[in-house]
Protein backbone atom coordinates (compact mmCIF):
# COMPACT_ATOMS: atom_id res chain seq x y z
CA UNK A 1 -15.53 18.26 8.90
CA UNK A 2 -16.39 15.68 6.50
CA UNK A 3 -15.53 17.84 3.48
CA UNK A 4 -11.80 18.35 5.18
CA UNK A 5 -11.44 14.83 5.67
CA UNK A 6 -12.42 13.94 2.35
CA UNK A 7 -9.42 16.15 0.92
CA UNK A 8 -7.23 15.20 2.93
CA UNK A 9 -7.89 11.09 1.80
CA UNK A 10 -7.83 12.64 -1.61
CA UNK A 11 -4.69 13.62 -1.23
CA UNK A 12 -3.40 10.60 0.92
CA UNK A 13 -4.22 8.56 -1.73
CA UNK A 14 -2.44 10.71 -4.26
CA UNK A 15 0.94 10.71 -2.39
CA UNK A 16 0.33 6.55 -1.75
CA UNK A 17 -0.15 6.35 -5.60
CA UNK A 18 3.18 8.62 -6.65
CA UNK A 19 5.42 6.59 -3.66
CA UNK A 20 4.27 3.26 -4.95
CA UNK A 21 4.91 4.39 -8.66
CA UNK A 22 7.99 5.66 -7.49
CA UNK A 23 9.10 2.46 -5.82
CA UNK A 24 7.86 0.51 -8.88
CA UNK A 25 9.49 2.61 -11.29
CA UNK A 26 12.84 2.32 -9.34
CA UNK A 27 12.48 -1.88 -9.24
CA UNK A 28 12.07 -1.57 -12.88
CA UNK A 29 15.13 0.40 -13.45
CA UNK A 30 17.52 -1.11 -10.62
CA UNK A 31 17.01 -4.87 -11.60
CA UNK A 32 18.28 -4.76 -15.29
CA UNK A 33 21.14 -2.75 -13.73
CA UNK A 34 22.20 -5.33 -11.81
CA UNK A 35 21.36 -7.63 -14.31
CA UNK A 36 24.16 -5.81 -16.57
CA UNK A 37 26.73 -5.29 -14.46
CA UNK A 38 26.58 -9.07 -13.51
CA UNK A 39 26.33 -11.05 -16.67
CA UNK A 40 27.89 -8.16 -19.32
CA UNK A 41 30.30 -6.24 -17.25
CA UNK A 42 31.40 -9.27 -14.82
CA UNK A 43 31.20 -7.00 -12.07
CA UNK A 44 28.29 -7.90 -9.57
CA UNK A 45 26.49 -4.73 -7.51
CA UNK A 46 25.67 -6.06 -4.07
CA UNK A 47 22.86 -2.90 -3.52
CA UNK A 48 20.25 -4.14 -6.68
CA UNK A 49 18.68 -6.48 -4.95
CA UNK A 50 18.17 -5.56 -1.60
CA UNK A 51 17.38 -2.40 -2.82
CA UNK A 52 14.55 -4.27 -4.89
CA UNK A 53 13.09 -5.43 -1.88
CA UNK A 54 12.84 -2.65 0.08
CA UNK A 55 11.36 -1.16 -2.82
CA UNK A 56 8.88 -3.71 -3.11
CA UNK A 57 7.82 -3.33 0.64
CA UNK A 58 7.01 0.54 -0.03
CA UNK A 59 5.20 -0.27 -2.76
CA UNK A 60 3.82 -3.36 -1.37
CA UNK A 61 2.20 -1.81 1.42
CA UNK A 62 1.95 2.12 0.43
CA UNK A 63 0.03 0.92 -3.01
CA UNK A 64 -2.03 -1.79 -0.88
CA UNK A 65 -4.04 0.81 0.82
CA UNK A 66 -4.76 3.10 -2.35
CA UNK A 67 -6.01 -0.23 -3.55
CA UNK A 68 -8.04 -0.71 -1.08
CA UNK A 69 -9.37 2.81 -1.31
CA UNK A 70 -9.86 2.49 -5.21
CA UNK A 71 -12.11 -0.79 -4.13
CA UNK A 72 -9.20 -2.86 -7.02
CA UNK A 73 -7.90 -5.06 -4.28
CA UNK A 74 -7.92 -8.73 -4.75
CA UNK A 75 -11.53 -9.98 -3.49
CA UNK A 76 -13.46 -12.97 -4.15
CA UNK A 77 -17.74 -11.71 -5.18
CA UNK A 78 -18.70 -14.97 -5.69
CA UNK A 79 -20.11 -15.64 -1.95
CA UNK A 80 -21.18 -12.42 -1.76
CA UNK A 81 -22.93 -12.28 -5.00
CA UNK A 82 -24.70 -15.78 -4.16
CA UNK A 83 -26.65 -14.51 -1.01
CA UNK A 84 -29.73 -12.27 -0.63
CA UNK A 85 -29.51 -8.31 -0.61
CA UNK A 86 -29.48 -8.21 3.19
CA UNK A 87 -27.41 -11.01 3.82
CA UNK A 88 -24.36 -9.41 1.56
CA UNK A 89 -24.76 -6.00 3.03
CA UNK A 90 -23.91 -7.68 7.00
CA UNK A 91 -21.28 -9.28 4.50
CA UNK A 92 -19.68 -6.56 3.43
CA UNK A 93 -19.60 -4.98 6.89
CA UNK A 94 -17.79 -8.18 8.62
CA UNK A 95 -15.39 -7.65 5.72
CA UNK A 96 -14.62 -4.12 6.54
CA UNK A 97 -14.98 -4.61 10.52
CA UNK A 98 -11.72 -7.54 9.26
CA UNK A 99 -10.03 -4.72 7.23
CA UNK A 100 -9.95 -2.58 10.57
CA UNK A 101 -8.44 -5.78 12.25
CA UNK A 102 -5.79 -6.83 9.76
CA UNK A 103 -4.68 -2.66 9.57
CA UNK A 104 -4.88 -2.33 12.95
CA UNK A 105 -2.39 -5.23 12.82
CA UNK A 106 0.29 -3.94 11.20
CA UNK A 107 0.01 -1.00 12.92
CA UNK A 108 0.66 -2.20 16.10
CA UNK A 109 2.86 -5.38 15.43
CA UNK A 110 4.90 -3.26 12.32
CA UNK A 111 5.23 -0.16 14.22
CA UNK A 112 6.64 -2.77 17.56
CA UNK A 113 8.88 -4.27 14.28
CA UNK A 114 10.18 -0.90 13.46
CA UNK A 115 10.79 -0.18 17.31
CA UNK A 116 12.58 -3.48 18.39
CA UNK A 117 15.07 -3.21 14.67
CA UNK A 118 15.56 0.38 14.59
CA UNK A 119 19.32 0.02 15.95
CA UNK A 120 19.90 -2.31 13.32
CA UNK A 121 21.69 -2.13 9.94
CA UNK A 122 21.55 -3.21 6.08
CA UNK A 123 25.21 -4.98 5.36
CA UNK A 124 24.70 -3.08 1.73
CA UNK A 125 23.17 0.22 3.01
CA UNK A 126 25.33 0.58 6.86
CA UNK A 127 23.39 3.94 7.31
CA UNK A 128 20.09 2.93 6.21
CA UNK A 129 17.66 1.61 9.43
CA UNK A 130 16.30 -1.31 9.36
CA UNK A 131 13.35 -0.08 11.48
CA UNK A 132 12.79 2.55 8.56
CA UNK A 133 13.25 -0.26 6.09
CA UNK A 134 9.86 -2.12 8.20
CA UNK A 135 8.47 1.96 8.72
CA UNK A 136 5.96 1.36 5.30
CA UNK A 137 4.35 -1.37 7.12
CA UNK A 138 2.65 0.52 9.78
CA UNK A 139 2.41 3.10 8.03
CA UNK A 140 0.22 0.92 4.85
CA UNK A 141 -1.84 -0.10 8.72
CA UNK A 142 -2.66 3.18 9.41
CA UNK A 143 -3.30 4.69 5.25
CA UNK A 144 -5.46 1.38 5.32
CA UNK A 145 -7.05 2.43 8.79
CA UNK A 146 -7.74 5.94 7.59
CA UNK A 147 -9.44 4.86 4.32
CA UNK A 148 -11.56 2.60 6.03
CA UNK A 149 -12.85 5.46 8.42
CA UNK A 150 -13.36 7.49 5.22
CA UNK A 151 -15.49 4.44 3.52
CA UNK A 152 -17.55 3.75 6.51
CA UNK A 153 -18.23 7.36 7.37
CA UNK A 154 -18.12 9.17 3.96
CA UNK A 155 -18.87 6.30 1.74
CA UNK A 156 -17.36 6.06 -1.38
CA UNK A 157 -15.30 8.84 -2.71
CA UNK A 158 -17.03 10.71 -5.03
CA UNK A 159 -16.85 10.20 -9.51
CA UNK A 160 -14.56 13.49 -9.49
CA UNK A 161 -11.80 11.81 -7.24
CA UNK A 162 -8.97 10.94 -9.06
CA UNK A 163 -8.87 7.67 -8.52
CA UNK A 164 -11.43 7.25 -11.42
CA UNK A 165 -9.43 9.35 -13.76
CA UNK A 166 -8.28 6.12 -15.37
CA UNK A 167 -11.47 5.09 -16.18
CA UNK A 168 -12.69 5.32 -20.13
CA UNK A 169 -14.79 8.14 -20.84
CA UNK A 170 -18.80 7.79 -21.36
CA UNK A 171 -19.80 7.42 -24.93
């Protein structure tokens, strides 16, 4: 059972990794579009920037929780680092037990988002939901949620996940 569940959040963070490099990859090209056709061509695109920002909320919270998983999230050591052994492991364990609270947040509250706005519309994108648009923030909730379990059960994944396939090679 463990061994099953450790694929699978091998491969959840894989496909949160390729989304959020897909979203980032399409900012990166979209913007200077719009950039062009504004300023060089004199005719404005109204899609670049929302586009941008829906972008930016996929990536924003699909990459969030492979951060969190790759332990590269934004976190201050310095209190932890200053108290005893014992003291920072209860530490660390508030910190996750707030993890589970903040993705069991947007879990709840995005999915209820995504429920109250699905009926809604984009002015630039008429087909495109807004509910879907909110969809990557329960969604982030509940990667977050499952990489938590996987932490607290499973500990950290293993050196031969890839999320350390980045990492310089030993000398």
């Amino acid at each position: 059972m463990k061994r099953a569940y450790a694929a699978a959040m091998e491969r959840l963070y894989l496909a949160c990794i390729v989304v959020s490099a897909a979203a980032l990859v399409a900012i990166t090209l979209v913007i200077p579009y719009g950039v062009f056709m504004r300023y060089v061509m004199n005719s404005a695109s109204s899609w670049p920037e929302p586009f941008s920002v829906l972008a930016m909320v996929l990536f924003s919270f699909v990459g969030g929780a492979a951060a969190y998983r790759a332990n590269v999230h934004i976190a201050v050591q310095m209190l932890t680092d200053a108290v005893p052994p014992a003291v920072r492991g209860w530490m660390l364990k508030l910190a996750d037990l707030m993890m589970v609270a903040t993705a069991l947040f947007m879990l709840v509250y995005g999915a209820q988002l995504v429920k109250v706005t699905w009926n809604q519309t984009i002015a630039e994108f008429p087909t495109l939901s807004v509910g879907l648009t909110y969809s990557p923030i329960p969604l982030g909730g509940l990667f977050t949620l499952l990489f938590i379990v996987e932490r607290l059960w499973l500990g950290t994944p293993p050196e031969t996940s890839i999320m350390y396939r980045d990492q310089p090679l030993a000398e």
